[in-house]
PDB file of N, CA and C in Angstrom:
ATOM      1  N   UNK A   1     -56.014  13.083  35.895  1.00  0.00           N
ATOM      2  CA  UNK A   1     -56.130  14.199  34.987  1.00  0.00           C
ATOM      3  C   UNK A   1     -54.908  15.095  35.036  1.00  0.00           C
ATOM      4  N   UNK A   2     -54.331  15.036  36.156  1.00  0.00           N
ATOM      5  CA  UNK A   2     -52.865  15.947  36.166  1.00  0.00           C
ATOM      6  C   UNK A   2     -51.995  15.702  35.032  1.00  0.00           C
ATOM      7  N   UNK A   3     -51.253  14.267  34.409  1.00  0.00           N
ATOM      8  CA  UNK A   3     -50.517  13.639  33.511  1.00  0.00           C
ATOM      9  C   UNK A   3     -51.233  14.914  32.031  1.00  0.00           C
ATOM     10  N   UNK A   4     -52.271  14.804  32.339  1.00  0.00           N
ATOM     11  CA  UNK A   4     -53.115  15.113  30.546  1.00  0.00           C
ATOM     12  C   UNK A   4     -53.012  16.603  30.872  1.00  0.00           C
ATOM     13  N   UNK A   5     -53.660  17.431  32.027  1.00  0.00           N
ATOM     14  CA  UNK A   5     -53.532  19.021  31.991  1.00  0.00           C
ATOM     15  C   UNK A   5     -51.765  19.346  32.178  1.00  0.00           C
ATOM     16  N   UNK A   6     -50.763  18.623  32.138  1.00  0.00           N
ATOM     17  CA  UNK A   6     -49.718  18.776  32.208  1.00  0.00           C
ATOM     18  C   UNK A   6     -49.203  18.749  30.723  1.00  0.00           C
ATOM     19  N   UNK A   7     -49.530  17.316  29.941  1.00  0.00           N
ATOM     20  CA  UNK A   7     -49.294  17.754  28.663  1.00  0.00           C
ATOM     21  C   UNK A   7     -50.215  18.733  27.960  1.00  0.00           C
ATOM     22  N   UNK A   8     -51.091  19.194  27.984  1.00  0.00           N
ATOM     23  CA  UNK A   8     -51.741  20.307  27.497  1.00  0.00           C
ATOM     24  C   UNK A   8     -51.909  21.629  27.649  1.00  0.00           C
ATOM     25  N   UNK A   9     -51.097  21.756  28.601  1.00  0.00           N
ATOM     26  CA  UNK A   9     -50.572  23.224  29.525  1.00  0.00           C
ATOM     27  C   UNK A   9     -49.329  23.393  29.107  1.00  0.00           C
ATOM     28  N   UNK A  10     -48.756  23.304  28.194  1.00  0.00           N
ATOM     29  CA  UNK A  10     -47.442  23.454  28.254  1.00  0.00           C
ATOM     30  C   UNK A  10     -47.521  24.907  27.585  1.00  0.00           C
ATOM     31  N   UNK A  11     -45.461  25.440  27.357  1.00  0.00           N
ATOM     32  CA  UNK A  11     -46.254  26.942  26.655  1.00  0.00           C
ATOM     33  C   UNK A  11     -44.531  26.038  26.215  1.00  0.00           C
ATOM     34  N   UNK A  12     -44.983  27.967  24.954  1.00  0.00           N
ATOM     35  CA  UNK A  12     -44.304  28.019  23.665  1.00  0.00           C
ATOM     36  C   UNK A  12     -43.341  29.126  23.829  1.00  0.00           C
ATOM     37  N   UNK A  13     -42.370  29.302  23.578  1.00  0.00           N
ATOM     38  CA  UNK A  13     -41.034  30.431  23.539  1.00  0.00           C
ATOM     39  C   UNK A  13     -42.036  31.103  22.004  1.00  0.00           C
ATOM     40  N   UNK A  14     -40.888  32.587  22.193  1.00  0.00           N
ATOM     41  CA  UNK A  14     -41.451  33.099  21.074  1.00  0.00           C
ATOM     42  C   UNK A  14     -40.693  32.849  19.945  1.00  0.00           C
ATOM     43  N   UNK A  15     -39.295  32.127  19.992  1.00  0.00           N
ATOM     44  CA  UNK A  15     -39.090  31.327  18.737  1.00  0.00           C
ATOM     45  C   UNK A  15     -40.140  30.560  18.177  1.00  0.00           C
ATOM     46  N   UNK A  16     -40.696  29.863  19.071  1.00  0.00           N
ATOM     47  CA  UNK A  16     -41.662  28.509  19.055  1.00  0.00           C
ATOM     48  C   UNK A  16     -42.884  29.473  17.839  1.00  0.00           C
ATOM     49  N   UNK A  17     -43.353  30.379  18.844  1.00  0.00           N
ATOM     50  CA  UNK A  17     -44.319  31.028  18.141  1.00  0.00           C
ATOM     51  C   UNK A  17     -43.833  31.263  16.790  1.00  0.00           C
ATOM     52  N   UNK A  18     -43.132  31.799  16.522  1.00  0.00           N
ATOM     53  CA  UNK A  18     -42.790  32.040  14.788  1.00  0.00           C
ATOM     54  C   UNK A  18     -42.556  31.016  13.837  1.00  0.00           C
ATOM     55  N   UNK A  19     -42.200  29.742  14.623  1.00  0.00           N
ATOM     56  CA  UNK A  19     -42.317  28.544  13.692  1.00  0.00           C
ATOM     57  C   UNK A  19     -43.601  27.884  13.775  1.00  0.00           C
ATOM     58  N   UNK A  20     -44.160  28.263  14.712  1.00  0.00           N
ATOM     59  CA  UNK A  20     -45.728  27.415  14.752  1.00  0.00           C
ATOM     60  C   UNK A  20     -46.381  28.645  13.676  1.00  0.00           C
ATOM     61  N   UNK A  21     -46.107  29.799  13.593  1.00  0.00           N
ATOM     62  CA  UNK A  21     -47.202  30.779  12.601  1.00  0.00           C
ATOM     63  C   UNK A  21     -46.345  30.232  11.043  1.00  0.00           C
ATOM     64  N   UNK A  22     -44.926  30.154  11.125  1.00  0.00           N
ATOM     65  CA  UNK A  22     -44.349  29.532   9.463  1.00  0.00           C
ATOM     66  C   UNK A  22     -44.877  28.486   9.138  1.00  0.00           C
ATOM     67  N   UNK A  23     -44.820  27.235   9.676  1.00  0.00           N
ATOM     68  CA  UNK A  23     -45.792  25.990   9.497  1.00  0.00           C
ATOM     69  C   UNK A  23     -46.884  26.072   8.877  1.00  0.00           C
ATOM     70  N   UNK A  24     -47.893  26.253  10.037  1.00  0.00           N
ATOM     71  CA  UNK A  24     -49.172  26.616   9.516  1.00  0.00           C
ATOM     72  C   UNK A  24     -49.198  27.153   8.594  1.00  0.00           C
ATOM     73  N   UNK A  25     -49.119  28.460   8.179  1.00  0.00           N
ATOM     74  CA  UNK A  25     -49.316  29.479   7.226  1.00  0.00           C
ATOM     75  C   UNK A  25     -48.740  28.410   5.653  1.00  0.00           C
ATOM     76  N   UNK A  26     -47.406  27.882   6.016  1.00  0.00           N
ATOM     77  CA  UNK A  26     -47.063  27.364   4.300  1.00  0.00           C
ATOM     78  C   UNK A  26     -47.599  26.014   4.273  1.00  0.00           C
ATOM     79  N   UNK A  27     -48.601  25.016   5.415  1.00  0.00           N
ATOM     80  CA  UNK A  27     -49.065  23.616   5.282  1.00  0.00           C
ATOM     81  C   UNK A  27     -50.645  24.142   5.253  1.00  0.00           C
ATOM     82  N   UNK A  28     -50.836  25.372   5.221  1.00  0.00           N
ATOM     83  CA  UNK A  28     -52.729  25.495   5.113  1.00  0.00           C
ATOM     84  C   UNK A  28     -52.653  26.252   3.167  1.00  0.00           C
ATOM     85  N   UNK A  29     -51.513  26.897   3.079  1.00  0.00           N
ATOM     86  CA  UNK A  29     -51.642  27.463   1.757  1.00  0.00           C
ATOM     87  C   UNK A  29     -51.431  26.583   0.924  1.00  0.00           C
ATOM     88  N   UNK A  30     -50.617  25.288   1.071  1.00  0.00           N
ATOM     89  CA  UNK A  30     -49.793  24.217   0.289  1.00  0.00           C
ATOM     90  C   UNK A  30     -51.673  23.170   0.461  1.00  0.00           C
ATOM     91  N   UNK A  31     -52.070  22.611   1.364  1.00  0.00           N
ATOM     92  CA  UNK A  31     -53.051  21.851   1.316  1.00  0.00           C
ATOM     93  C   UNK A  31     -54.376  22.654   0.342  1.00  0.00           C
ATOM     94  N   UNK A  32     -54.082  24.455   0.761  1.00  0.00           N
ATOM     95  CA  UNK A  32     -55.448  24.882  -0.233  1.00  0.00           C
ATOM     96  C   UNK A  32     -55.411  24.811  -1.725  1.00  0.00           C
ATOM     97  N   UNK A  33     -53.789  24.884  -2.054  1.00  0.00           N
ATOM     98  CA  UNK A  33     -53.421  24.761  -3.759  1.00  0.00           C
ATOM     99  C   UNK A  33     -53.530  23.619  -3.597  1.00  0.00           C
ATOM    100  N   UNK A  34     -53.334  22.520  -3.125  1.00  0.00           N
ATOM    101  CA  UNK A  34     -53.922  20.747  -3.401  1.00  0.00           C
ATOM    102  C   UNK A  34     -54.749  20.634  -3.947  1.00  0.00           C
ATOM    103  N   UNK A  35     -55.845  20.911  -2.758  1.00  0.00           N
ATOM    104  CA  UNK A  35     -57.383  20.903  -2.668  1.00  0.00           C
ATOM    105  C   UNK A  35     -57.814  21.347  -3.859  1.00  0.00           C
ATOM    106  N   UNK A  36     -57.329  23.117  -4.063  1.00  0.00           N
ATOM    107  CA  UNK A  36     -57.772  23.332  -5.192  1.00  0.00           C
ATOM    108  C   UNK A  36     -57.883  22.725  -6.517  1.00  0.00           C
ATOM    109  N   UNK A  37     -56.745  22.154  -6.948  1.00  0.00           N
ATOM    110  CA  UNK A  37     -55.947  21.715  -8.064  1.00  0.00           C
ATOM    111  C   UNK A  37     -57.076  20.344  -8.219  1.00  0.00           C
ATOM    112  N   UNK A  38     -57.051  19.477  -7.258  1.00  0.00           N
ATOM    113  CA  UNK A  38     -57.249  18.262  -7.572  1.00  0.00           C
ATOM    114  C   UNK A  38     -59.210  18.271  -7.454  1.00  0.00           C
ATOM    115  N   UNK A  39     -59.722  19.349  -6.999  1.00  0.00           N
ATOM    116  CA  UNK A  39     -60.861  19.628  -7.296  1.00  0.00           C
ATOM    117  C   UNK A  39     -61.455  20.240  -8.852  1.00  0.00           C
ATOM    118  N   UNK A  40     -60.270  21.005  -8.668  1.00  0.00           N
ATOM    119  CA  UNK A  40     -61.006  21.738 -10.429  1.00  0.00           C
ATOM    120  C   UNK A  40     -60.326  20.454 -11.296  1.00  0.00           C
ATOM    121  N   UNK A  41     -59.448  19.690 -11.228  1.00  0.00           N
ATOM    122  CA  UNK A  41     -59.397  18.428 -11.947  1.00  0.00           C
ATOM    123  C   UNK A  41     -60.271  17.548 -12.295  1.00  0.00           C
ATOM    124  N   UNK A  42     -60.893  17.174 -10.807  1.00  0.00           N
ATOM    125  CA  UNK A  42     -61.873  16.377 -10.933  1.00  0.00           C
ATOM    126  C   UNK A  42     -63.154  16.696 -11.249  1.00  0.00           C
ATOM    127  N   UNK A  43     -63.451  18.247 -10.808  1.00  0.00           N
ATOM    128  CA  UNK A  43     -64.637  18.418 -11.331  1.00  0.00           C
ATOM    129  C   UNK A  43     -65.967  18.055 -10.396  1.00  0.00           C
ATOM    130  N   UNK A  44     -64.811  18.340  -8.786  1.00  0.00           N
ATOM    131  CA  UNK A  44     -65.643  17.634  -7.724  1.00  0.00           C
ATOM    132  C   UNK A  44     -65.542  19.019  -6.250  1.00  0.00           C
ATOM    133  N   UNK A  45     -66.056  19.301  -5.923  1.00  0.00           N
ATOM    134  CA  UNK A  45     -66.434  20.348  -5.069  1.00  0.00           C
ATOM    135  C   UNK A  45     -66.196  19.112  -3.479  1.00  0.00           C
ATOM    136  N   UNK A  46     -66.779  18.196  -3.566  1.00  0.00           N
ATOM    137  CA  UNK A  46     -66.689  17.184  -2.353  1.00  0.00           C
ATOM    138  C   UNK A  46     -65.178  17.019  -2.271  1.00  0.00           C
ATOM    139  N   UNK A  47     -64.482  16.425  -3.221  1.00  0.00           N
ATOM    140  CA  UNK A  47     -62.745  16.218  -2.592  1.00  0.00           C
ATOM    141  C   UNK A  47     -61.968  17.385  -2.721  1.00  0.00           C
ATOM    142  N   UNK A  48     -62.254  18.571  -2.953  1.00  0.00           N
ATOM    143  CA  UNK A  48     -62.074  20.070  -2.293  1.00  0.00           C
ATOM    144  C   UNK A  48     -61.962  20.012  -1.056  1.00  0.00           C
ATOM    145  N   UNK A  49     -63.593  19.826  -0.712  1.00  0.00           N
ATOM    146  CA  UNK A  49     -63.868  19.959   0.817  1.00  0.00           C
ATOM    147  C   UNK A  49     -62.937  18.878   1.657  1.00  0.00           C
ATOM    148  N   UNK A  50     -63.115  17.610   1.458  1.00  0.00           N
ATOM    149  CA  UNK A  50     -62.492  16.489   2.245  1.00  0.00           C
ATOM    150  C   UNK A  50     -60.777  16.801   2.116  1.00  0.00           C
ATOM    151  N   UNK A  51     -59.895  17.336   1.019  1.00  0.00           N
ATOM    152  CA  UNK A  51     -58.851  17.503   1.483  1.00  0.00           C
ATOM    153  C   UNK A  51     -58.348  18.712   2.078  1.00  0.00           C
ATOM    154  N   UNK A  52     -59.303  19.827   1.793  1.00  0.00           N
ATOM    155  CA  UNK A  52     -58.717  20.911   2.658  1.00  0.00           C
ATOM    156  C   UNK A  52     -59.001  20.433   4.214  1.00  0.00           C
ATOM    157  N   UNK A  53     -59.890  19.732   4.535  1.00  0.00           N
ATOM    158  CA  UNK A  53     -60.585  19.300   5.981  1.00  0.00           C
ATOM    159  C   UNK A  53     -59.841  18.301   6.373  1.00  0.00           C
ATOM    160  N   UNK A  54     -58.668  17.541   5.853  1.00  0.00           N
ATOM    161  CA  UNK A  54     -58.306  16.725   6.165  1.00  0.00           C
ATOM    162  C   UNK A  54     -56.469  17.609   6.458  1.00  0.00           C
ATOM    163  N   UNK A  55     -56.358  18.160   5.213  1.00  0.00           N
ATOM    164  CA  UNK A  55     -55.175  19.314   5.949  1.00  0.00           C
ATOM    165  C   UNK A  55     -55.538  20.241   6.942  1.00  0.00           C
ATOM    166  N   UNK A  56     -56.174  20.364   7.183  1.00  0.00           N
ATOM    167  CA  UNK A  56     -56.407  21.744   8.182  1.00  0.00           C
ATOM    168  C   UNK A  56     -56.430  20.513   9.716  1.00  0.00           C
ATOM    169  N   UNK A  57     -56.761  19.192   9.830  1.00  0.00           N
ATOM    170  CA  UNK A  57     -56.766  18.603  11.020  1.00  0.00           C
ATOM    171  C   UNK A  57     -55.191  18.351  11.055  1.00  0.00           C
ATOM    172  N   UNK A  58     -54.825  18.168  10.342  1.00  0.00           N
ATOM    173  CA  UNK A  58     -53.517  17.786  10.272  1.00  0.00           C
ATOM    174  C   UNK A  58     -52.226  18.728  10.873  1.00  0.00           C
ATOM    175  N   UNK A  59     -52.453  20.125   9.966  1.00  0.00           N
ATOM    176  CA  UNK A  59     -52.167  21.297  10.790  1.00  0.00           C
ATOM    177  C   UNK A  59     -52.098  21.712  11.981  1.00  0.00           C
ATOM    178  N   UNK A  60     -53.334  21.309  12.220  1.00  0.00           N
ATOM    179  CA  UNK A  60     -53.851  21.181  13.636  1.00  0.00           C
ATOM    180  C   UNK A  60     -53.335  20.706  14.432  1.00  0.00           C
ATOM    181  N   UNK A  61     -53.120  19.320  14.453  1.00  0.00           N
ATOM    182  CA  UNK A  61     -52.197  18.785  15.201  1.00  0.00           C
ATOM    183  C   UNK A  61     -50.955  18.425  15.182  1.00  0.00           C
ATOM    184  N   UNK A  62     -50.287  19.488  13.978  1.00  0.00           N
ATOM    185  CA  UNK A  62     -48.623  19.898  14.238  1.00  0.00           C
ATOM    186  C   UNK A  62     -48.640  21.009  14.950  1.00  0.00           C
ATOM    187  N   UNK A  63     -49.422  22.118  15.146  1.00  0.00           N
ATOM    188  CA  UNK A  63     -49.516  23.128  15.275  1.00  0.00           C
ATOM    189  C   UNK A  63     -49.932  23.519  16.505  1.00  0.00           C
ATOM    190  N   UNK A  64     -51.166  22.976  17.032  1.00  0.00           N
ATOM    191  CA  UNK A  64     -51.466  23.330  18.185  1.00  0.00           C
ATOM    192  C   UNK A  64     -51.345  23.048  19.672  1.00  0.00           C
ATOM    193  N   UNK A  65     -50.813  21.636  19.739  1.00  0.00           N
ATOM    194  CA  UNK A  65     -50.145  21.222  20.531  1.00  0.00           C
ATOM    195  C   UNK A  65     -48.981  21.653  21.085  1.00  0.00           C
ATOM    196  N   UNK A  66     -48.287  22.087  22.379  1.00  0.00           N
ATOM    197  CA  UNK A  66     -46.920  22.579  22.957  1.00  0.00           C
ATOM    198  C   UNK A  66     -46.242  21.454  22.437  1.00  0.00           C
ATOM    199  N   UNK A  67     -45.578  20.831  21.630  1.00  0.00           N
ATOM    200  CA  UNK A  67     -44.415  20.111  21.282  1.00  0.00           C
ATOM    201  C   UNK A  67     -43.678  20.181  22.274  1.00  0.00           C
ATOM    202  N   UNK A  68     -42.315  19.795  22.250  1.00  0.00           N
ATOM    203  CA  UNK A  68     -41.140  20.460  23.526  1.00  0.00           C
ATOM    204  C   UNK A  68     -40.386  20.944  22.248  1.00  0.00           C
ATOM    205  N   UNK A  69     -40.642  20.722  21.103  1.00  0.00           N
ATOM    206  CA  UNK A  69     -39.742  21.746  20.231  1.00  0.00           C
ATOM    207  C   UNK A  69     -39.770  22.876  19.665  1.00  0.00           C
ATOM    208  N   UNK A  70     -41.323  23.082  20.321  1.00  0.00           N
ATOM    209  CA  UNK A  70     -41.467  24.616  20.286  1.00  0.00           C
ATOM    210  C   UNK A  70     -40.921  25.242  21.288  1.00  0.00           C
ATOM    211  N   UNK A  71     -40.364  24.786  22.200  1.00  0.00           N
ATOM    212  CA  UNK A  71     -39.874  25.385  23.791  1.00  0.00           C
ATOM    213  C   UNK A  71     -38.237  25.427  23.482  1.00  0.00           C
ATOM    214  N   UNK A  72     -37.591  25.333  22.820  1.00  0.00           N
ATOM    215  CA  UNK A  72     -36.443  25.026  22.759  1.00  0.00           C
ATOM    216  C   UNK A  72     -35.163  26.410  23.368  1.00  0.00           C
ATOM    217  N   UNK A  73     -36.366  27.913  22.962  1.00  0.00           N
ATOM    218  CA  UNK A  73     -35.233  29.092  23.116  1.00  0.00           C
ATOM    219  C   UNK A  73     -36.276  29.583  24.189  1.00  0.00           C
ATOM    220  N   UNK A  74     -36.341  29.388  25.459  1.00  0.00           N
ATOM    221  CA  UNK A  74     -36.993  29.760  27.275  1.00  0.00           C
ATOM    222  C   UNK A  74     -36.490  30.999  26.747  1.00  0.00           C
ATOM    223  N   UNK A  75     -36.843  31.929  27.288  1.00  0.00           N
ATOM    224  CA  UNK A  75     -36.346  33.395  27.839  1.00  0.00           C
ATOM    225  C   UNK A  75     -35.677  33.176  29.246  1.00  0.00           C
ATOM    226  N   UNK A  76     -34.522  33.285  29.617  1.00  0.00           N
ATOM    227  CA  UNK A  76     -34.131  33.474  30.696  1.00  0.00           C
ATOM    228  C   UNK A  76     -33.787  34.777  31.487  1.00  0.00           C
ATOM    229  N   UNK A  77     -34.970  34.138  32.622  1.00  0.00           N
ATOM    230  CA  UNK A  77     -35.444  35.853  33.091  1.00  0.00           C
ATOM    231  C   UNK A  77     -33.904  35.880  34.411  1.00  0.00           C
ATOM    232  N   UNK A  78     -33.450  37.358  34.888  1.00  0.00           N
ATOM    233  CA  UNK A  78     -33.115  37.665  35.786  1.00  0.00           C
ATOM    234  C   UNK A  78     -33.711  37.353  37.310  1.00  0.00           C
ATOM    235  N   UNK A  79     -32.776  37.287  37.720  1.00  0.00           N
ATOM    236  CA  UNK A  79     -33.339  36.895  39.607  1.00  0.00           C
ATOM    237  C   UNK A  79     -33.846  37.688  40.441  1.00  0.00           C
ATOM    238  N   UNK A  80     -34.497  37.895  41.246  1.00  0.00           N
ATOM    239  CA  UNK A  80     -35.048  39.171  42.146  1.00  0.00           C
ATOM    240  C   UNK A  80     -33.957  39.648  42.928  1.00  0.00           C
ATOM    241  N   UNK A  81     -34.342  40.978  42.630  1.00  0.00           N
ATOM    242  CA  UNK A  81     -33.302  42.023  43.322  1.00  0.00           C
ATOM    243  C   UNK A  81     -33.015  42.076  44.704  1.00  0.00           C
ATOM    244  N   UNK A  82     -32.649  41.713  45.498  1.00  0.00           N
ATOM    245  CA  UNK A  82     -33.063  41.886  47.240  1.00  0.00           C
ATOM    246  C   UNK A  82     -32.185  43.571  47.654  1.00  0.00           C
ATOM    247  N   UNK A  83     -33.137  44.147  48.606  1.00  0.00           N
ATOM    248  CA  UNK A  83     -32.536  45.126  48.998  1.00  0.00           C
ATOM    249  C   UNK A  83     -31.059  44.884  49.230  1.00  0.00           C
ATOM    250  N   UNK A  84     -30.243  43.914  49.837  1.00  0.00           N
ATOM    251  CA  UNK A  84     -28.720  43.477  49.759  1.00  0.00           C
ATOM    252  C   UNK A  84     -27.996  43.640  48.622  1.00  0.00           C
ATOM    253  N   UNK A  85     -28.959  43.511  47.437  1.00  0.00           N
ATOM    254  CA  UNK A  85     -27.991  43.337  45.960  1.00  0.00           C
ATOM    255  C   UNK A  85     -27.514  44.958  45.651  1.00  0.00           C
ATOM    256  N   UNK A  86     -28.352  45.842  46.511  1.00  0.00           N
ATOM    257  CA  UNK A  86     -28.731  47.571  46.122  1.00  0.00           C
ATOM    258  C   UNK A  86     -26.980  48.064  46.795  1.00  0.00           C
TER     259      UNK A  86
END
């Protein structure tokens, strides 16, 4: 179980964060004008549902997962001060 809580523990820079909220935000609005479109086309409320549900998993798993390319800009923190450095 270490291998799997290792890939699933990972974290995100706050670059990371602003491209994981841009993503999402323009692949859930882009799948809801789909959905929409090809529902009031069809005249079907069911392939509404099945493609917004099928973008939103999708999203999902660009999105919620630590990539390593969301990690790309670390914050690099400073070193501890030792009374010597004073």
């Amino acid at each position: 179980m270490d291998p799997v809580y290792k890939v699933l523990d990972g974290f995100i820079d706050f670059e990371g964060q602003k491209l994981v909220e841009q993503i999402s935000s323009t692949c859930l609005v882009a799948v809801g004008l789909v959905s929409l479109t090809v529902g009031f086309a069809l005249q079907d409320l069911v392939y509404t549902l099945y493609i917004m549900g099928a973008g939103l998993i999708l999203t999902m798993l660009v999105t919620v997962p630590p990539w390593p390319f969301y990690n790309r800009n670390a914050p690099r923190f400073l070193g501890v001060k030792t009374e010597k450095d004073e």
